[in-house]
N, C-alpha and C. Protein backbone atom coordinates (compact mmCIF):
# COMPACT_ATOMS: atom_id res chain seq x y z
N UNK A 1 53.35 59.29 101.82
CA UNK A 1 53.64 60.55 102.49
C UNK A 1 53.67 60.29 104.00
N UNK A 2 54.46 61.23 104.42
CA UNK A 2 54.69 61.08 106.47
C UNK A 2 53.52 61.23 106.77
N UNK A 3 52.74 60.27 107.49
CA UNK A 3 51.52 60.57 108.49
C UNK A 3 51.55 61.59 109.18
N UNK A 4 52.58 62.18 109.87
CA UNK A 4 53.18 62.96 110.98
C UNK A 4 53.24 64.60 109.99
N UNK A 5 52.01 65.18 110.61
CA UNK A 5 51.69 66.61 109.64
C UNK A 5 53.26 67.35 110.43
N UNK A 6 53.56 68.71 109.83
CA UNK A 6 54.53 69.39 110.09
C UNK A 6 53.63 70.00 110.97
N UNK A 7 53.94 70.60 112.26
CA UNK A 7 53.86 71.95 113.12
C UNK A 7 53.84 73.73 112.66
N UNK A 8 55.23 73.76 111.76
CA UNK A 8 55.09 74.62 111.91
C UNK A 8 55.39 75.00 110.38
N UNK A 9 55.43 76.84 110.07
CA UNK A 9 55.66 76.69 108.35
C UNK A 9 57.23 76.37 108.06
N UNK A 10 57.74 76.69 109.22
CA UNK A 10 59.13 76.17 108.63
C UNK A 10 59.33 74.95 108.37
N UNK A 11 59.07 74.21 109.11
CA UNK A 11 58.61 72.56 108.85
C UNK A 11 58.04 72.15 107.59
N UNK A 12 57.16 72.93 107.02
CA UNK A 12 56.26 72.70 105.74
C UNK A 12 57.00 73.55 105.10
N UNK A 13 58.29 74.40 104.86
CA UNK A 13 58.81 74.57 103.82
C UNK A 13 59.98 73.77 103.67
N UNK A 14 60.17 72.86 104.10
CA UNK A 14 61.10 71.42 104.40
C UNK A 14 60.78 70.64 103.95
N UNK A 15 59.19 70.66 104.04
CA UNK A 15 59.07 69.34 102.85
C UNK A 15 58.39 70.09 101.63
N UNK A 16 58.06 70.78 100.98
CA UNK A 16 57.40 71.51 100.11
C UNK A 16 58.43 72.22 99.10
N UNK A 17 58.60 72.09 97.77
CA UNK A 17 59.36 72.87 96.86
C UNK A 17 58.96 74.25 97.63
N UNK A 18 59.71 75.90 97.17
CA UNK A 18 59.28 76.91 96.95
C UNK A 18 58.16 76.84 96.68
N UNK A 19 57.61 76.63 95.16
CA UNK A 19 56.64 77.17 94.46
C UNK A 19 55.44 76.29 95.16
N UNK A 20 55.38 75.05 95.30
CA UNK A 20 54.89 74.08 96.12
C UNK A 20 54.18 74.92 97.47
N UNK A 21 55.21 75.45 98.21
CA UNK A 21 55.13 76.29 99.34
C UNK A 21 53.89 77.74 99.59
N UNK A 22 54.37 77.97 98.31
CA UNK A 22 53.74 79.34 97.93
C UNK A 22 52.19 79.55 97.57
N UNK A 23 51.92 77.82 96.70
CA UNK A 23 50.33 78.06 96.70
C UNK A 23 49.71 76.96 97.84
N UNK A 24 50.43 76.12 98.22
CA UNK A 24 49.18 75.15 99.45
C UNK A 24 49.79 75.91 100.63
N UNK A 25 50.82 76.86 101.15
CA UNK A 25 50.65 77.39 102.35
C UNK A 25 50.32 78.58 102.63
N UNK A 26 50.64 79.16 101.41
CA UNK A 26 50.45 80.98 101.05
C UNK A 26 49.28 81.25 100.32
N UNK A 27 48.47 80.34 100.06
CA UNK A 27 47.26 80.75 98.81
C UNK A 27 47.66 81.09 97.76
N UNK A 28 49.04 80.83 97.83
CA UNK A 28 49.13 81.35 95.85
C UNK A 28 48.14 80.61 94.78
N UNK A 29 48.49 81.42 93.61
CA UNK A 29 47.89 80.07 92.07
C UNK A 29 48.82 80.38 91.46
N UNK A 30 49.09 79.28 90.82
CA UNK A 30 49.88 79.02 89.45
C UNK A 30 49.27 79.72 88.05
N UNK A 31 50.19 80.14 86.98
CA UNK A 31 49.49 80.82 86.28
C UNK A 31 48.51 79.86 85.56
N UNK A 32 47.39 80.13 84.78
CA UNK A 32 46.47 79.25 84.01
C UNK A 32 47.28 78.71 83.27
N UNK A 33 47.04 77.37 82.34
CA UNK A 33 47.20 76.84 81.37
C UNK A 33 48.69 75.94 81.74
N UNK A 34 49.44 76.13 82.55
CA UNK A 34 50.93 75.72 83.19
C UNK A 34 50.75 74.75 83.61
N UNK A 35 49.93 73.92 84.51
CA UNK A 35 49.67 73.17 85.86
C UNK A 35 49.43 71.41 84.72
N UNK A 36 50.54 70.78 85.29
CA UNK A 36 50.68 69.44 84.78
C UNK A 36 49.38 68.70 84.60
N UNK A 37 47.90 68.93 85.15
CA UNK A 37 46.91 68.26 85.15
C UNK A 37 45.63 68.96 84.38
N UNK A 38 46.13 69.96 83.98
CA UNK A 38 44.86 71.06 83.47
C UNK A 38 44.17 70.06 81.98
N UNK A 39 44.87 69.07 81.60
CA UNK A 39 44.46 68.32 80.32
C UNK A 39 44.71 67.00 80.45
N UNK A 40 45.04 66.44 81.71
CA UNK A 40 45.25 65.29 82.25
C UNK A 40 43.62 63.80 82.01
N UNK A 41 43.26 63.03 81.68
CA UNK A 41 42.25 62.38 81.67
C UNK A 41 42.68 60.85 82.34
N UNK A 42 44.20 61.01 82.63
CA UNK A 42 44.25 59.59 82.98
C UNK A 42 43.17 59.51 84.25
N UNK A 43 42.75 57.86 84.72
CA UNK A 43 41.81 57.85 85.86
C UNK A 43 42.31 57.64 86.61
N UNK A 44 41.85 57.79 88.29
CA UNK A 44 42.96 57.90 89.74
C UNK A 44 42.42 59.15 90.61
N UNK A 45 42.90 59.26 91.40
CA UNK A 45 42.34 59.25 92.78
C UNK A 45 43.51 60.68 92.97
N UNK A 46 43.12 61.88 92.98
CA UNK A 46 43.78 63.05 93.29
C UNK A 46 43.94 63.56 94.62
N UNK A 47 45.19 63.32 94.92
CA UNK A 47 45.51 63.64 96.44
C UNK A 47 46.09 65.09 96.92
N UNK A 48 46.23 65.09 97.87
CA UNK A 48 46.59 66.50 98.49
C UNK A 48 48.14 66.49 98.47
N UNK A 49 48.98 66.95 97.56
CA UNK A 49 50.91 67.56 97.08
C UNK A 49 50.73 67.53 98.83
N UNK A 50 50.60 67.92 99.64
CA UNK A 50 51.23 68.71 100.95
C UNK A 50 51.04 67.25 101.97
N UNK A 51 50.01 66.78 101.98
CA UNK A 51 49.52 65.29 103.02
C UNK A 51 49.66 64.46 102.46
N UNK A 52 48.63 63.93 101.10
CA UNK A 52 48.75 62.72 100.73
C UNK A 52 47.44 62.43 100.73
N UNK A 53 46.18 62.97 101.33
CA UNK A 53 44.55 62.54 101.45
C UNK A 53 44.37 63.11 100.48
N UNK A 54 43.35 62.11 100.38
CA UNK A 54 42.41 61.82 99.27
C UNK A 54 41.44 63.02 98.86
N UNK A 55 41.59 63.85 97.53
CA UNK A 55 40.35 65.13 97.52
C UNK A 55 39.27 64.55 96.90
N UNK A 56 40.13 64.38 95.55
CA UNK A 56 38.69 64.55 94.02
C UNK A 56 39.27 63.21 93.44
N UNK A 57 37.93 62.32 92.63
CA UNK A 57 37.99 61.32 92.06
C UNK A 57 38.65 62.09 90.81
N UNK A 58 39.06 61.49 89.51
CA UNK A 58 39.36 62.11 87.92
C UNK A 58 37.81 61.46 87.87
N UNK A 59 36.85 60.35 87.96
CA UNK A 59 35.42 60.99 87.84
C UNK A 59 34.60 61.66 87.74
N UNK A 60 35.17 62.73 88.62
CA UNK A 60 34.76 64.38 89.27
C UNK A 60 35.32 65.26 87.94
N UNK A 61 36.68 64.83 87.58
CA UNK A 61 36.77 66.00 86.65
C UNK A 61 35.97 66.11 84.84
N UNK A 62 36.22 67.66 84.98
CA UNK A 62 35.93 67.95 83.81
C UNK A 62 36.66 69.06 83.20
N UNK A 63 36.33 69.21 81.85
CA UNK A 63 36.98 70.08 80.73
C UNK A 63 36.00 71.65 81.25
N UNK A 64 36.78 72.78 81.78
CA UNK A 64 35.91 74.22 81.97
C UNK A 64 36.57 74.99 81.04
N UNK A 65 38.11 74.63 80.23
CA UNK A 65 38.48 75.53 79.57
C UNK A 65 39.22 77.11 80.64
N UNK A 66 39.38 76.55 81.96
CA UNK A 66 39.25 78.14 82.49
C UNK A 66 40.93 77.94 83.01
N UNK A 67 41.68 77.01 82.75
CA UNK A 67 43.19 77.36 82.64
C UNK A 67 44.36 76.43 83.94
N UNK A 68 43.03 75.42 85.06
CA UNK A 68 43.57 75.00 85.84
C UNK A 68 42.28 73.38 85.87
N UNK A 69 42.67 72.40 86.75
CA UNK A 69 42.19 71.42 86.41
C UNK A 69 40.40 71.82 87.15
N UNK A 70 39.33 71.00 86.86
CA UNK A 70 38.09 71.40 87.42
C UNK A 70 37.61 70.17 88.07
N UNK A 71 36.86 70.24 89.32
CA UNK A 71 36.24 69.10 89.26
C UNK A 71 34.77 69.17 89.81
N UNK A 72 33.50 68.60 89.85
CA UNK A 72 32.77 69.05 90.29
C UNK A 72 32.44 68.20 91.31
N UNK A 73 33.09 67.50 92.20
CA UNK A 73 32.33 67.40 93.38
C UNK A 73 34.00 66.97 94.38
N UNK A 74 33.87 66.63 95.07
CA UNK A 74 35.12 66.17 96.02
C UNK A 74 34.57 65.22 97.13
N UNK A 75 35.87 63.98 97.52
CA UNK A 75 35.31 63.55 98.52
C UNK A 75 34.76 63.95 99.57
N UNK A 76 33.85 63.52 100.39
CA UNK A 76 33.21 63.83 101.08
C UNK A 76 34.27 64.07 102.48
N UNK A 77 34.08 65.01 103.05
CA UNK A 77 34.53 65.90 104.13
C UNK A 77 36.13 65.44 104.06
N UNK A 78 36.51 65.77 102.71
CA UNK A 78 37.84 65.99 102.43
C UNK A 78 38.49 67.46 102.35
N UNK A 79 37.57 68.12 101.29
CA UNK A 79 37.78 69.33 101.71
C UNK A 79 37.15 71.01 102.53
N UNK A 80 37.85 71.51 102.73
CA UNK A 80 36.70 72.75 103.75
C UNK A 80 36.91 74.14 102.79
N UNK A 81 35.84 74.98 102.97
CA UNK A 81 35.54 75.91 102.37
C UNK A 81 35.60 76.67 103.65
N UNK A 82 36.22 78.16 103.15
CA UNK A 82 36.24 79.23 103.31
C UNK A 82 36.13 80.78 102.40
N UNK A 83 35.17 81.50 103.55
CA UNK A 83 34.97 82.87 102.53
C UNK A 83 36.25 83.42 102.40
N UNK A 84 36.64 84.26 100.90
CA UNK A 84 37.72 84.50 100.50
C UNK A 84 37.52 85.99 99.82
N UNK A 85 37.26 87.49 100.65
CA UNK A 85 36.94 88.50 99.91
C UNK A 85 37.77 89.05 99.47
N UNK A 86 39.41 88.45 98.98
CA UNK A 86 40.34 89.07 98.54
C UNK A 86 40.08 89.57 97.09
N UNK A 87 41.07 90.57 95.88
CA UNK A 87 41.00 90.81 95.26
C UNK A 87 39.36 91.10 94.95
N UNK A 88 39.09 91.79 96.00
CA UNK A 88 37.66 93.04 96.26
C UNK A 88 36.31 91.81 95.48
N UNK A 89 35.86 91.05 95.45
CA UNK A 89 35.26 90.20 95.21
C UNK A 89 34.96 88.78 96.43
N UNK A 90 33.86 88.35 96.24
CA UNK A 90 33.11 87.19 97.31
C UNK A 90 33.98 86.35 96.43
N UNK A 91 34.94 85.28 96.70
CA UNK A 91 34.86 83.75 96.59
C UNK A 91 35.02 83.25 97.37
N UNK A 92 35.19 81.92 97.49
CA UNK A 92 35.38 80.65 98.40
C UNK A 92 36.30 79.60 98.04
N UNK A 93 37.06 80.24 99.36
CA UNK A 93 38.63 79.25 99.14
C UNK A 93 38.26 77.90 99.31
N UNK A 94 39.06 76.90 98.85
CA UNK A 94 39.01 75.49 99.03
C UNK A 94 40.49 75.05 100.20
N UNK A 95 40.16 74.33 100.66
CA UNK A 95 41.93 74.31 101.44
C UNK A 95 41.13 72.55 101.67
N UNK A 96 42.40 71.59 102.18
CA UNK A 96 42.73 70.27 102.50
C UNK A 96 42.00 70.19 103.93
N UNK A 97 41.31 69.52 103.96
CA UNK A 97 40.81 69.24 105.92
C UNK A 97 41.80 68.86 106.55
N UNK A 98 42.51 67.83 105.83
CA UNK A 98 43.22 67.32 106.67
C UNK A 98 44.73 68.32 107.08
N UNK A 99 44.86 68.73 106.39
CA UNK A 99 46.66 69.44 106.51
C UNK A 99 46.09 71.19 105.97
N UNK A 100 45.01 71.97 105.91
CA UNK A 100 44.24 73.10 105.91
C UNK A 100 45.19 73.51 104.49
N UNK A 101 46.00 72.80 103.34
CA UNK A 101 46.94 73.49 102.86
C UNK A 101 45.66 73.75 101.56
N UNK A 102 46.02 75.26 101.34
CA UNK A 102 45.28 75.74 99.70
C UNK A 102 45.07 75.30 98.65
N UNK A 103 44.01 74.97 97.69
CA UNK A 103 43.52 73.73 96.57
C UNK A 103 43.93 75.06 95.85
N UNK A 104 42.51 75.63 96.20
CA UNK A 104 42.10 76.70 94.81
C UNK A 104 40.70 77.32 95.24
N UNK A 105 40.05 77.39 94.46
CA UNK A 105 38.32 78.04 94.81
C UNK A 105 37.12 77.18 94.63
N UNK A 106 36.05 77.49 94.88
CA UNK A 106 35.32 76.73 94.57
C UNK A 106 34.27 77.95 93.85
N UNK A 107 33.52 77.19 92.88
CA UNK A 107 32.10 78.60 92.15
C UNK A 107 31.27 77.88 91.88
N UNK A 108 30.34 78.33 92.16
CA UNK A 108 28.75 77.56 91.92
C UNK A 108 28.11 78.43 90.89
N UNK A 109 26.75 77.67 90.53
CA UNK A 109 26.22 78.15 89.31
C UNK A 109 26.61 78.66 88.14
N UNK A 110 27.53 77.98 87.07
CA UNK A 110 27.96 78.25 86.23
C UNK A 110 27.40 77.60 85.23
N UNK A 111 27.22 75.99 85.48
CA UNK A 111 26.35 75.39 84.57
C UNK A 111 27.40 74.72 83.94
N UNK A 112 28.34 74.12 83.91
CA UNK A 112 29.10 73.36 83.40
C UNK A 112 28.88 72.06 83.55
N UNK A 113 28.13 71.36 84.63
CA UNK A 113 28.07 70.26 84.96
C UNK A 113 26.48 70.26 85.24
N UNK A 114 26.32 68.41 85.51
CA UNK A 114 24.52 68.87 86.49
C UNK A 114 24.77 69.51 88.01
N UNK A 115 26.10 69.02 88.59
CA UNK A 115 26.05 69.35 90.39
C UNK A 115 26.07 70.64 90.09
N UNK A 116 26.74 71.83 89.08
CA UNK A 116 26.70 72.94 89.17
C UNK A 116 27.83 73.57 89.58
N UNK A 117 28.89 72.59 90.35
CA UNK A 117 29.84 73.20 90.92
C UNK A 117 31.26 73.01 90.20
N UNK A 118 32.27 74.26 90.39
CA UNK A 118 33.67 74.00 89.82
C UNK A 118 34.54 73.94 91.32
N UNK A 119 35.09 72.74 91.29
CA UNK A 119 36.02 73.02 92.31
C UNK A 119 37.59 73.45 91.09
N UNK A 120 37.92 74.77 91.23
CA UNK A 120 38.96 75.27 90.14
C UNK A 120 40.24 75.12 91.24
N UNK A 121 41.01 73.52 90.81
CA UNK A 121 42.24 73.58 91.89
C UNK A 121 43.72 73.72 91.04
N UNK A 122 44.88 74.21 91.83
CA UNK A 122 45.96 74.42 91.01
C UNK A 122 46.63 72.73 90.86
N UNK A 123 47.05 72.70 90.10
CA UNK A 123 47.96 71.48 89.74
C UNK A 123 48.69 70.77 90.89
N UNK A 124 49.63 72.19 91.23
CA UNK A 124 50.69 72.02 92.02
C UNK A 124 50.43 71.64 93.70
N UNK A 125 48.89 71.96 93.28
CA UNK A 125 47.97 71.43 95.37
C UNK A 125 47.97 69.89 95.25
N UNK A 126 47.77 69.07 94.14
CA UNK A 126 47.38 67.60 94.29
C UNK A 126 48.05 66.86 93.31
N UNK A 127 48.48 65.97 93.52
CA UNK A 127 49.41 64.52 92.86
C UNK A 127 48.03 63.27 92.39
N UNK A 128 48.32 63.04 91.47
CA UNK A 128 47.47 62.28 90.98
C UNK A 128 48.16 60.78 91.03
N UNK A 129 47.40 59.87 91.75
CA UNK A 129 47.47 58.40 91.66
C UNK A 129 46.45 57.65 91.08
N UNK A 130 47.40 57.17 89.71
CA UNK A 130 46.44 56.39 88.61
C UNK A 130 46.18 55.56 89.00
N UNK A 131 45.03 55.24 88.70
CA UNK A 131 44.05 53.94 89.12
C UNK A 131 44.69 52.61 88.59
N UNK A 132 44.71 51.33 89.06
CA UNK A 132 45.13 50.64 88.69
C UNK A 132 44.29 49.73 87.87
N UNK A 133 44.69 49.30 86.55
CA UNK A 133 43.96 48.74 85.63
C UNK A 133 43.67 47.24 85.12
């Protein structure tokens, strides 16, 4: 991917499909169960669709059943959290440090894992590069 982030959104809808566009620059989500990685187990290193940096190991992931891929932890100061009180409810957006573009959410205490945490990201935010074997 270009080292050289875009400026502006027109720029990032130049390199970004539509739909691409719509959830890492607009906060969209993809509907559940759709997203090319939601049942994915190959191993590799899940990057950011919009930059190319590095988020979540497939280490990290797991099976939540909740319709988009899960993972419970992310590289370290890869990604940033933000409060998200849309649709009249507290969550916490996930977005890319490096290029600020939209993952998905993050939820704690659910108990799915020991860390506790779901990072719930859309498909269409990260490209998966299989590990080499």
């Amino acid at each position: 991917m270009d080292n050289e982030l875009p400026k502006t959104e027109d720029e990032w809808r130049v390199r970004l499909s539509p739909e691409e566009f719509r959830v890492l620059r607009q906060a969209g989500t993809e509907a559940p169960w759709t997203g090319e990685y939601v049942s994915t187990k190959t191993p590799g290193m899940y990057q950011c669709r919009a930059c190319g940096a590095e988020l979540f190991s497939s280490d990290a992931k797991f099976e939540s059943n909740c319709g988009w891929p899960s993972f419970d932890d992310a590289i370290p100061g890869a990604v940033v959290e933000i409060a998200d009180d849309s649709l009249g409810m507290r969550r916490t957006e996930i977005r890319c440090a490096r290029c600020e573009s939209h993952l998905g959410h993050v939820f704690m205490g659910e108990g799915f894992t020991p860390k506790d945490t779901r990072h719930c990201v859309n498909s269409i935010s990260v490209r998966l590069a299989p590990r080499e074997s």
